[in-house]
PDB file of N, CA and C in Angstrom:
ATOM      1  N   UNK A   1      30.486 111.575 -44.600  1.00  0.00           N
ATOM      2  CA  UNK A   1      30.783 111.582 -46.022  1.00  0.00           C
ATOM      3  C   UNK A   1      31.669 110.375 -46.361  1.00  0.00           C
ATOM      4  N   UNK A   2      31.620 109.842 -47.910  1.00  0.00           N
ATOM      5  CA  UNK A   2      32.038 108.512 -47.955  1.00  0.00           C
ATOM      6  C   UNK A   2      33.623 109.110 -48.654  1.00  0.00           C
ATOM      7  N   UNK A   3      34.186 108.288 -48.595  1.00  0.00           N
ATOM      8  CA  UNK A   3      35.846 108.543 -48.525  1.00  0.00           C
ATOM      9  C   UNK A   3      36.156 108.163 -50.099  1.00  0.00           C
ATOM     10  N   UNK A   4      36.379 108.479 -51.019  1.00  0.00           N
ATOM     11  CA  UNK A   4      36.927 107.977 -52.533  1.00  0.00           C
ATOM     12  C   UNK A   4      37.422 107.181 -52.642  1.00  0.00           C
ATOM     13  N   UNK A   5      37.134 105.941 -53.270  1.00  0.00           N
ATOM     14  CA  UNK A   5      37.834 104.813 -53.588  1.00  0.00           C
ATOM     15  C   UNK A   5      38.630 105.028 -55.062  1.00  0.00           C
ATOM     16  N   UNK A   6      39.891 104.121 -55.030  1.00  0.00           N
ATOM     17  CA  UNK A   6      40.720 104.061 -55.884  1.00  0.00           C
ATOM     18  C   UNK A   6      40.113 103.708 -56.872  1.00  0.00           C
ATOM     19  N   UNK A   7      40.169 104.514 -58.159  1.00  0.00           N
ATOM     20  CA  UNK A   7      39.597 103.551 -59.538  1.00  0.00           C
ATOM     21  C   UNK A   7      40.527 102.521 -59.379  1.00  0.00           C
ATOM     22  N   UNK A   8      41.973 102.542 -59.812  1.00  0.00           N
ATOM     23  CA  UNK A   8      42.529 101.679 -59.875  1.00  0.00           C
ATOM     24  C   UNK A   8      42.548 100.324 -58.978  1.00  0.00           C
ATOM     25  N   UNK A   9      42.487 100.640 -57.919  1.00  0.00           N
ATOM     26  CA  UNK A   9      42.315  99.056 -57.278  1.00  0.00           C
ATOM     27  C   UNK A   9      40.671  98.879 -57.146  1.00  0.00           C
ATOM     28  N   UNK A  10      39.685  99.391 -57.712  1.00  0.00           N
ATOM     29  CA  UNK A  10      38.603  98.945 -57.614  1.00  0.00           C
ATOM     30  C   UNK A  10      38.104  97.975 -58.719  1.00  0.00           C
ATOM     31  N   UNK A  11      39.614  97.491 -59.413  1.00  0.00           N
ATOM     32  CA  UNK A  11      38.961  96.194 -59.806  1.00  0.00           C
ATOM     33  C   UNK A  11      39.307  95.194 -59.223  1.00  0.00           C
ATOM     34  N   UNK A  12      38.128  93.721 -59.702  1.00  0.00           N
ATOM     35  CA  UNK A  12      38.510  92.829 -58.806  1.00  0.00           C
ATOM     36  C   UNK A  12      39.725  92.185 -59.184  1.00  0.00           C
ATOM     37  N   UNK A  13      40.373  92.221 -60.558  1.00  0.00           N
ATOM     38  CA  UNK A  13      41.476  91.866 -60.695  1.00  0.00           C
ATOM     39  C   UNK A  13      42.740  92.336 -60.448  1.00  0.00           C
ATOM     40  N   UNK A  14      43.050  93.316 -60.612  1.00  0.00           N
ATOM     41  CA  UNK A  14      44.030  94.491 -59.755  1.00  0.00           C
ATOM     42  C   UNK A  14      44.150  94.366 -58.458  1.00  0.00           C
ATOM     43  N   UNK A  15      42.893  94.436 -57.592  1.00  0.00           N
ATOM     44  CA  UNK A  15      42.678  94.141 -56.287  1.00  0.00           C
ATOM     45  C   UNK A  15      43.191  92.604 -55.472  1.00  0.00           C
ATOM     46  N   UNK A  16      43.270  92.141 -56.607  1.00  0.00           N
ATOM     47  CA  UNK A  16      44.085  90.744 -56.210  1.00  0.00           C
ATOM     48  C   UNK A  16      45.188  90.696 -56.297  1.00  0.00           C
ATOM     49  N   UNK A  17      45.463  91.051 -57.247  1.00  0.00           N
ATOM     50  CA  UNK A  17      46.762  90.966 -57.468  1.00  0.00           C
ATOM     51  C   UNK A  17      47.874  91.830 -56.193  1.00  0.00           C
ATOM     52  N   UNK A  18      47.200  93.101 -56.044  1.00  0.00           N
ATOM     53  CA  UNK A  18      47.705  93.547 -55.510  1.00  0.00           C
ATOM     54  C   UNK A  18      47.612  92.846 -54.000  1.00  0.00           C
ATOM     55  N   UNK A  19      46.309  92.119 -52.918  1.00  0.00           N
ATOM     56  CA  UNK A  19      45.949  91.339 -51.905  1.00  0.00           C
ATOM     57  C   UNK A  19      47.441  90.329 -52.332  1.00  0.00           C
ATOM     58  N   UNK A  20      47.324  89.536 -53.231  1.00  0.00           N
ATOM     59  CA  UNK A  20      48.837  88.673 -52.926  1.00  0.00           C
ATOM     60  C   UNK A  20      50.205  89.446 -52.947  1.00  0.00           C
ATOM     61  N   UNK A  21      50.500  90.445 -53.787  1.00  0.00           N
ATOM     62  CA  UNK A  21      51.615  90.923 -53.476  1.00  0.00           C
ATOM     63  C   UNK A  21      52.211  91.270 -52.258  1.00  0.00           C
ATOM     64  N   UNK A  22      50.855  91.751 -51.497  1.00  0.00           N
ATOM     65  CA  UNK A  22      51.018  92.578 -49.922  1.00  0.00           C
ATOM     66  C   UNK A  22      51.482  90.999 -49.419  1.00  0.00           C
ATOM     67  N   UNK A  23      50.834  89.861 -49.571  1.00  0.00           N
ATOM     68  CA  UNK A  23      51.199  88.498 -48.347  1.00  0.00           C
ATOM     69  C   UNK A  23      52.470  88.031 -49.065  1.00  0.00           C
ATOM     70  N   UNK A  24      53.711  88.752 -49.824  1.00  0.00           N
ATOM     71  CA  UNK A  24      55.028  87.233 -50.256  1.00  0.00           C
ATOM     72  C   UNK A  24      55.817  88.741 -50.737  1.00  0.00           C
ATOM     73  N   UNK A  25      56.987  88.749 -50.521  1.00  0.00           N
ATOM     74  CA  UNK A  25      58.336  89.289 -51.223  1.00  0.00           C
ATOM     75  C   UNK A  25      58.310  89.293 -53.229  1.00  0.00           C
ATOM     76  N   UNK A  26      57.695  88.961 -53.289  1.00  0.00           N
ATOM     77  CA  UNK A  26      57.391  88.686 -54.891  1.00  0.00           C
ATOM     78  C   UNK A  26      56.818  87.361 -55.340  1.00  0.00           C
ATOM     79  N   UNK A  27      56.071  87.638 -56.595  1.00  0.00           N
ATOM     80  CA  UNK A  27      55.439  86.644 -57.519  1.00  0.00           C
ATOM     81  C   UNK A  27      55.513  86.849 -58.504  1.00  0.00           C
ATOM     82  N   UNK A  28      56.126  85.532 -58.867  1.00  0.00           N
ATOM     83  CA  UNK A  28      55.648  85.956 -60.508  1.00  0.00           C
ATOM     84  C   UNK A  28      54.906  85.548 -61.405  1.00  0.00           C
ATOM     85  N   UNK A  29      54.491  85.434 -62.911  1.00  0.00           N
ATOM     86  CA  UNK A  29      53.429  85.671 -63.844  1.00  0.00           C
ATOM     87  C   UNK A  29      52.691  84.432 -63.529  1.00  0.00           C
ATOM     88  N   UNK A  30      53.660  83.515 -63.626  1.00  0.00           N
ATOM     89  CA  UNK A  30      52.551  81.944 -63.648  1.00  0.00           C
ATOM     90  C   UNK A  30      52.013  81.845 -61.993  1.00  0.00           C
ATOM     91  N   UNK A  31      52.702  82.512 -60.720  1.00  0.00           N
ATOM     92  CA  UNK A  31      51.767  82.415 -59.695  1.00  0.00           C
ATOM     93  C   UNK A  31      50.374  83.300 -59.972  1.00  0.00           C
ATOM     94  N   UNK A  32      50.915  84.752 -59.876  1.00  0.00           N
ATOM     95  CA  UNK A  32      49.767  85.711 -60.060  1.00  0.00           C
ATOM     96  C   UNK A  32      48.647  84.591 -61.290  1.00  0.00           C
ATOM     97  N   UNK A  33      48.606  84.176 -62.430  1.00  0.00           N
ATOM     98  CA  UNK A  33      47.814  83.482 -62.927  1.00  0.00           C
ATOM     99  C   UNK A  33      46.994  82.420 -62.421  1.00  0.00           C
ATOM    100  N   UNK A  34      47.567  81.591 -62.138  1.00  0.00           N
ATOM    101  CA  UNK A  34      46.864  80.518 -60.988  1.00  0.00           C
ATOM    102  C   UNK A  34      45.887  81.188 -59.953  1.00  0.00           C
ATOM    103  N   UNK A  35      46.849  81.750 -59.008  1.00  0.00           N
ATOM    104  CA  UNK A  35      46.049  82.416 -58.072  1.00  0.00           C
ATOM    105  C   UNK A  35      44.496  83.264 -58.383  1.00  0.00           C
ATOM    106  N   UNK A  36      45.171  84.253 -59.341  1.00  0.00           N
ATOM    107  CA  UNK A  36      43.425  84.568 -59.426  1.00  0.00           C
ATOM    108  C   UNK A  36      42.545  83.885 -60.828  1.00  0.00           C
ATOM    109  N   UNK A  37      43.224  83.010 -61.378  1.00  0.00           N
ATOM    110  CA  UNK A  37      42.078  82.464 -62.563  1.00  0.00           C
ATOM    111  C   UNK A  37      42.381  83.153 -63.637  1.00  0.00           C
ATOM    112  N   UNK A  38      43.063  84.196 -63.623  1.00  0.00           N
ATOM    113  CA  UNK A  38      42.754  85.483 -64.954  1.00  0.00           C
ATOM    114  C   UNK A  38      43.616  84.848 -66.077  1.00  0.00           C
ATOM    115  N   UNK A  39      42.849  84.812 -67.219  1.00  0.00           N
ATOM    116  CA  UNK A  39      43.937  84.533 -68.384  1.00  0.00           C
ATOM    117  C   UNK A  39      45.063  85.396 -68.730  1.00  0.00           C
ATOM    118  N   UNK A  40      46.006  84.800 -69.204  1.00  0.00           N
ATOM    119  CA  UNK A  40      47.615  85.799 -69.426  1.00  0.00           C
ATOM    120  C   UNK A  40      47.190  87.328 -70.034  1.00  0.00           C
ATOM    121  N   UNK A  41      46.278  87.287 -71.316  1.00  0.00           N
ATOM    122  CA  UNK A  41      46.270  88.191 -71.608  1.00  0.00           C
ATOM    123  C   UNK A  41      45.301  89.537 -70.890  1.00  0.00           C
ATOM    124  N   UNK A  42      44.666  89.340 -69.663  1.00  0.00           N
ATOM    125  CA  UNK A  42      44.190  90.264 -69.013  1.00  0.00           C
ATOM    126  C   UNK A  42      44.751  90.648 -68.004  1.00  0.00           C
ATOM    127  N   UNK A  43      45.512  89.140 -67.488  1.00  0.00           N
ATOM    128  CA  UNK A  43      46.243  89.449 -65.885  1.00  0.00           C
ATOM    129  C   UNK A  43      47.592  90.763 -66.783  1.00  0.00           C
ATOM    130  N   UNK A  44      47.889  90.015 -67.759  1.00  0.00           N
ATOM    131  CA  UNK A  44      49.348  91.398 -68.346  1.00  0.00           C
ATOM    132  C   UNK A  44      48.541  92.436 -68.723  1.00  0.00           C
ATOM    133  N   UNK A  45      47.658  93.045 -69.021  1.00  0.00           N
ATOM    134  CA  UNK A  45      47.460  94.502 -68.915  1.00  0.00           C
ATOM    135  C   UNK A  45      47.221  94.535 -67.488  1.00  0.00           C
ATOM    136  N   UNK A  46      46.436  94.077 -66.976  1.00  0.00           N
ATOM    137  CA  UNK A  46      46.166  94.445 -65.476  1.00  0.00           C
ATOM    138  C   UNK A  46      47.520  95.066 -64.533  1.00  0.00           C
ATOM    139  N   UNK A  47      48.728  94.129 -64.933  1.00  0.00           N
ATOM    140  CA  UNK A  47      49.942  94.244 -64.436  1.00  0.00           C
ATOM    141  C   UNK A  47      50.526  95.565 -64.809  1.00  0.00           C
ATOM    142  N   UNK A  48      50.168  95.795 -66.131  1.00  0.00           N
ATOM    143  CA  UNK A  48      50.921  96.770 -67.132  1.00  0.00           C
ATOM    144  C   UNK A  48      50.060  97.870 -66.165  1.00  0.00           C
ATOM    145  N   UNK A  49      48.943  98.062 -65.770  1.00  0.00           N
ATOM    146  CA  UNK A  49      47.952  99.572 -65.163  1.00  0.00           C
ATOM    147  C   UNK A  49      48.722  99.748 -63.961  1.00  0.00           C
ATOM    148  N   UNK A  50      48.798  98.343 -63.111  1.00  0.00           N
ATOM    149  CA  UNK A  50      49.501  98.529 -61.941  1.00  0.00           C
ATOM    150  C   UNK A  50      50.984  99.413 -61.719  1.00  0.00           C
ATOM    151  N   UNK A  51      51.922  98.504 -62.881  1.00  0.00           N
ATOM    152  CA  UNK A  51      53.267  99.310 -63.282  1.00  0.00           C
ATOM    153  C   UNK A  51      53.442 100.405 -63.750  1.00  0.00           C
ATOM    154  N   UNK A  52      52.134 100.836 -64.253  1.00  0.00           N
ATOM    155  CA  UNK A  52      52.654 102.191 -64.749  1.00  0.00           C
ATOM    156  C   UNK A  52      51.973 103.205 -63.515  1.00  0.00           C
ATOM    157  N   UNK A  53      51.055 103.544 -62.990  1.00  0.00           N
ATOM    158  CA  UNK A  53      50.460 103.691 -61.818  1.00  0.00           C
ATOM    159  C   UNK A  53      52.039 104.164 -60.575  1.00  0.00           C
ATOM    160  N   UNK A  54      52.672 103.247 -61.186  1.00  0.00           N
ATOM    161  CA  UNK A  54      53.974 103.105 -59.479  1.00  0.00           C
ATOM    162  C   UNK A  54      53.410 102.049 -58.541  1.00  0.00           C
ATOM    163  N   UNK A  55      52.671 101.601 -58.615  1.00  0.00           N
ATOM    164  CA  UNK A  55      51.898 100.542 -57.414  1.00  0.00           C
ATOM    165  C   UNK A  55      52.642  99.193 -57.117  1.00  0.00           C
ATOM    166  N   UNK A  56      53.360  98.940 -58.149  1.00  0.00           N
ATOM    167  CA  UNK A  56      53.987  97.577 -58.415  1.00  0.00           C
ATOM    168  C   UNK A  56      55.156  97.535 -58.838  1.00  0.00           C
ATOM    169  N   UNK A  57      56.111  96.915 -59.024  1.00  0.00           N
ATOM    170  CA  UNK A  57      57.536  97.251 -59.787  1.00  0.00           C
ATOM    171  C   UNK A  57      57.504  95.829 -60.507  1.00  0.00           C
ATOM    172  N   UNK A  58      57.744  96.134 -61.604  1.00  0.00           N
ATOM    173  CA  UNK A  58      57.758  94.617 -62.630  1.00  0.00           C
ATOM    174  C   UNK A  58      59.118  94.337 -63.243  1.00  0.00           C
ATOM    175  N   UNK A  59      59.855  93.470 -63.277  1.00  0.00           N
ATOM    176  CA  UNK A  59      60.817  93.364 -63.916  1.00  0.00           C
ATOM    177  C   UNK A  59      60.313  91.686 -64.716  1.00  0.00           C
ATOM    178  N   UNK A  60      61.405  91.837 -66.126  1.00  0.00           N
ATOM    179  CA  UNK A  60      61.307  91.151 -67.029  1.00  0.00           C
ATOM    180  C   UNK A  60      62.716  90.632 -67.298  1.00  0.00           C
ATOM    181  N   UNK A  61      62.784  89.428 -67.458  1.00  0.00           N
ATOM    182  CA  UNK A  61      64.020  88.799 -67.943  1.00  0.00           C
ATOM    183  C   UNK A  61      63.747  87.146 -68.584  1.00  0.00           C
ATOM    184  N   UNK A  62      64.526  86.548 -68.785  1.00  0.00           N
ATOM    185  CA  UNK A  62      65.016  85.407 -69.286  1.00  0.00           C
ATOM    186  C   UNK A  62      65.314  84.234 -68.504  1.00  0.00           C
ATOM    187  N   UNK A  63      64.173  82.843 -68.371  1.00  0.00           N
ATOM    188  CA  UNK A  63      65.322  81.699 -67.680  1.00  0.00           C
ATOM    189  C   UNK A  63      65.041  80.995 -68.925  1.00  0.00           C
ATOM    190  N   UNK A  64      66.708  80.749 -69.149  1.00  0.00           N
ATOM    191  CA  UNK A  64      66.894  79.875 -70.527  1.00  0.00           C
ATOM    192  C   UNK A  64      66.329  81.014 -71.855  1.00  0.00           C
ATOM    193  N   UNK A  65      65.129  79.837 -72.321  1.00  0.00           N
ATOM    194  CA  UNK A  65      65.091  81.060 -73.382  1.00  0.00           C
ATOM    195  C   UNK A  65      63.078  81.634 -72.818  1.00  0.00           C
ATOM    196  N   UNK A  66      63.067  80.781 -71.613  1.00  0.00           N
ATOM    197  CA  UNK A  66      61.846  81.673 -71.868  1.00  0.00           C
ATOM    198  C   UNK A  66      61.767  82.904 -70.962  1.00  0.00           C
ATOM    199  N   UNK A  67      60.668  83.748 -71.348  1.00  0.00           N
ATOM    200  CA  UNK A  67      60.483  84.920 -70.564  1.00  0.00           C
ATOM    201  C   UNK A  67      59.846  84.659 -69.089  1.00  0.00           C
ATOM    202  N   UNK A  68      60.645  85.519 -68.159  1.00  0.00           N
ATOM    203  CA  UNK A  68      60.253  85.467 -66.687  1.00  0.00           C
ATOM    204  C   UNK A  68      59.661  86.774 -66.027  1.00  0.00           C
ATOM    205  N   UNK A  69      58.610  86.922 -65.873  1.00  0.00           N
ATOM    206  CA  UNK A  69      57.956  88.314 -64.996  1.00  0.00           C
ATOM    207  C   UNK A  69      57.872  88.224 -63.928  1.00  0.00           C
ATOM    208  N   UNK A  70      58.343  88.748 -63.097  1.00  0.00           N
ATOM    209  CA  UNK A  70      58.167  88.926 -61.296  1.00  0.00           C
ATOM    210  C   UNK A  70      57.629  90.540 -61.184  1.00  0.00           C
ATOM    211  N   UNK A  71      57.054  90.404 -59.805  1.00  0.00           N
ATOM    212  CA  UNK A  71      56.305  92.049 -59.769  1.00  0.00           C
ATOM    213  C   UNK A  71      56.719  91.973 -58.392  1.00  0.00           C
ATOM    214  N   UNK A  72      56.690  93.120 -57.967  1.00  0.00           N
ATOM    215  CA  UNK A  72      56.865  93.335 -56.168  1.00  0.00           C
ATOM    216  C   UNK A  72      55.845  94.576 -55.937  1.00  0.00           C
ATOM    217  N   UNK A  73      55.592  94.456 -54.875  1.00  0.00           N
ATOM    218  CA  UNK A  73      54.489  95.762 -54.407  1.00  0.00           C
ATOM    219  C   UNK A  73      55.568  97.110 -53.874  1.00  0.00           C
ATOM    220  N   UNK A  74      55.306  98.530 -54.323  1.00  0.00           N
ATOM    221  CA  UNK A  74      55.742  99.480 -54.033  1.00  0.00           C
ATOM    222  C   UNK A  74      55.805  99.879 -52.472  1.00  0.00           C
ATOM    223  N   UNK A  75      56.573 100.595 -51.901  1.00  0.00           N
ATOM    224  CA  UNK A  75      55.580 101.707 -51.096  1.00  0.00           C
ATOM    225  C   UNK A  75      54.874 102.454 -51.213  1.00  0.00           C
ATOM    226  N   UNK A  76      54.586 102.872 -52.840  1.00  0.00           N
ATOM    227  CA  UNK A  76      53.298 104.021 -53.142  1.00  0.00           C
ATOM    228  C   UNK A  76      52.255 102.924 -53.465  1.00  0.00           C
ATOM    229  N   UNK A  77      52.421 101.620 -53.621  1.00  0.00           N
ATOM    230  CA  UNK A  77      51.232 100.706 -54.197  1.00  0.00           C
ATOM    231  C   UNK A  77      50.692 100.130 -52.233  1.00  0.00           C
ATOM    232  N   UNK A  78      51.955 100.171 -51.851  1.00  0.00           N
ATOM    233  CA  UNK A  78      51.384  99.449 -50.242  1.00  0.00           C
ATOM    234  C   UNK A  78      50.497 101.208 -49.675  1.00  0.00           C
ATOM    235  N   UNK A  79      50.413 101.990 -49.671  1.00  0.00           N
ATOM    236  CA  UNK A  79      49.998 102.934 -49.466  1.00  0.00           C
ATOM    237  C   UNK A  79      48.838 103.100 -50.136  1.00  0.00           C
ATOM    238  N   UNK A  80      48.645 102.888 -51.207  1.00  0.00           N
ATOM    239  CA  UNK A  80      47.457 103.198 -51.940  1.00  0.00           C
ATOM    240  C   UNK A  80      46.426 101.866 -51.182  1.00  0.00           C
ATOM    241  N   UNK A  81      46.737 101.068 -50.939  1.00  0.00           N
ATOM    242  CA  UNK A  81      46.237  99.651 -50.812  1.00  0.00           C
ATOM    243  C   UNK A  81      45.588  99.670 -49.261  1.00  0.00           C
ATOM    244  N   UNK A  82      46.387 100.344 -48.678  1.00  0.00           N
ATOM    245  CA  UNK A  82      46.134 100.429 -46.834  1.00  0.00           C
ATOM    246  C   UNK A  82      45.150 102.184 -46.849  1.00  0.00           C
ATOM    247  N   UNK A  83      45.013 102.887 -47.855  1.00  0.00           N
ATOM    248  CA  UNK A  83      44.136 103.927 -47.821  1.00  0.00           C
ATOM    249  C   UNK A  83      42.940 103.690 -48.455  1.00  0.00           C
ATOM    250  N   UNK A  84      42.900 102.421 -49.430  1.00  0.00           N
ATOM    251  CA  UNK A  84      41.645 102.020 -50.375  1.00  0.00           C
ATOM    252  C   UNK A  84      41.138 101.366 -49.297  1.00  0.00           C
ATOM    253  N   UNK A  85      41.769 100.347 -48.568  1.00  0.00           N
ATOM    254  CA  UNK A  85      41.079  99.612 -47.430  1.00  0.00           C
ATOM    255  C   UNK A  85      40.252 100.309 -46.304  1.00  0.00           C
ATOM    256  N   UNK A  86      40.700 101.623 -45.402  1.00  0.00           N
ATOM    257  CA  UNK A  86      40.489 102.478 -45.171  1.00  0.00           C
ATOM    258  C   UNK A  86      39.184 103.091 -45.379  1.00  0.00           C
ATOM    259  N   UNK A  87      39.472 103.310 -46.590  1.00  0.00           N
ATOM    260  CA  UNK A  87      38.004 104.289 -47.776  1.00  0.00           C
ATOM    261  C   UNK A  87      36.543 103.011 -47.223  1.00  0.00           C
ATOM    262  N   UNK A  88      36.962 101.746 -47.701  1.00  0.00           N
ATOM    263  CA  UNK A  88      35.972 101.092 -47.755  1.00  0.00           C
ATOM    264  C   UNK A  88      35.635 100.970 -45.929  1.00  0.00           C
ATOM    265  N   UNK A  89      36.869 101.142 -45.123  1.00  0.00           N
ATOM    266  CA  UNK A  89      36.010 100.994 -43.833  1.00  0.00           C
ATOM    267  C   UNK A  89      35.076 101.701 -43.531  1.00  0.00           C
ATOM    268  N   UNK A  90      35.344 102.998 -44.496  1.00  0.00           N
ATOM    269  CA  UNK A  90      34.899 104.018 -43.864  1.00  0.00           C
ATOM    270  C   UNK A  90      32.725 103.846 -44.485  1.00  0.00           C
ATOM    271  N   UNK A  91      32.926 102.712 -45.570  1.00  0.00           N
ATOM    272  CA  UNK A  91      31.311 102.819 -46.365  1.00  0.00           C
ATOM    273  C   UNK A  91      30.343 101.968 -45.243  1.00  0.00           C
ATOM    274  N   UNK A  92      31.768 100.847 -44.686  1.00  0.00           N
ATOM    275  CA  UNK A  92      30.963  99.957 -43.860  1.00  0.00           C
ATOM    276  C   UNK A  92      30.706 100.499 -42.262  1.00  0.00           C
ATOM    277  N   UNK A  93      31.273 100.968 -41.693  1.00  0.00           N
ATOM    278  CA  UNK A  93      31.122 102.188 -40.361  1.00  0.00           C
ATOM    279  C   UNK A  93      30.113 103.298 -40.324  1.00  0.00           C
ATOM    280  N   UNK A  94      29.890 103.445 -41.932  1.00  0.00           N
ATOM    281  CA  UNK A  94      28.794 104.639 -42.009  1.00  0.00           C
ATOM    282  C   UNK A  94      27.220 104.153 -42.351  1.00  0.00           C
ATOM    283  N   UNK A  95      26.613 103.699 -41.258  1.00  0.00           N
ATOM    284  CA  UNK A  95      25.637 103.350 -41.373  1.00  0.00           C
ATOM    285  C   UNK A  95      24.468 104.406 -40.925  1.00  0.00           C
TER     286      UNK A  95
END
């Protein structure tokens, strides 16, 4: 039987985001952007599903006068992430 995959990280943008969080101590908005291509206004809801979820921890502040977003990966988001991986071993093993 095939194992349930996460809605939530079964997108490909979420799924990235979350793949770089797991490799660095934090990133923030203008890396996560670069990195996967996504324009501001999709990568920030994407962020916003993640944060509210618990998967991610986002904090918001100020350098100078502009706005700064950094995100870090949870232990309930590193958990969800190492059981979604998991799920999918389990589609490719079941032949």
């Amino acid at each position: 039987m095939f194992k349930e995959l996460d809605p939530l990280l079964h997108s490909q943008l979420r799924l990235a985001v979350m793949s770089i969080l797991l490799s660095v101590d934090e990133a923030d908005f203008v890396y996560l952007k670069e990195k996967t291509e996504a324009t501001a206004g999709n990568l920030s809801v994407q962020i916003d599903k993640l944060n509210s979820a618990g998967y991610i921890f986002v904090e918001k502040d100020f350098v100078g006068r502009k706005p700064h977003t950094s995100c870090r990966i949870t232990p309930v988001g590193r958990k969800a992430f190492e059981e979604y991986i998991e799920a999918l071993k389990s589609y490719i093993s079941n032949q």
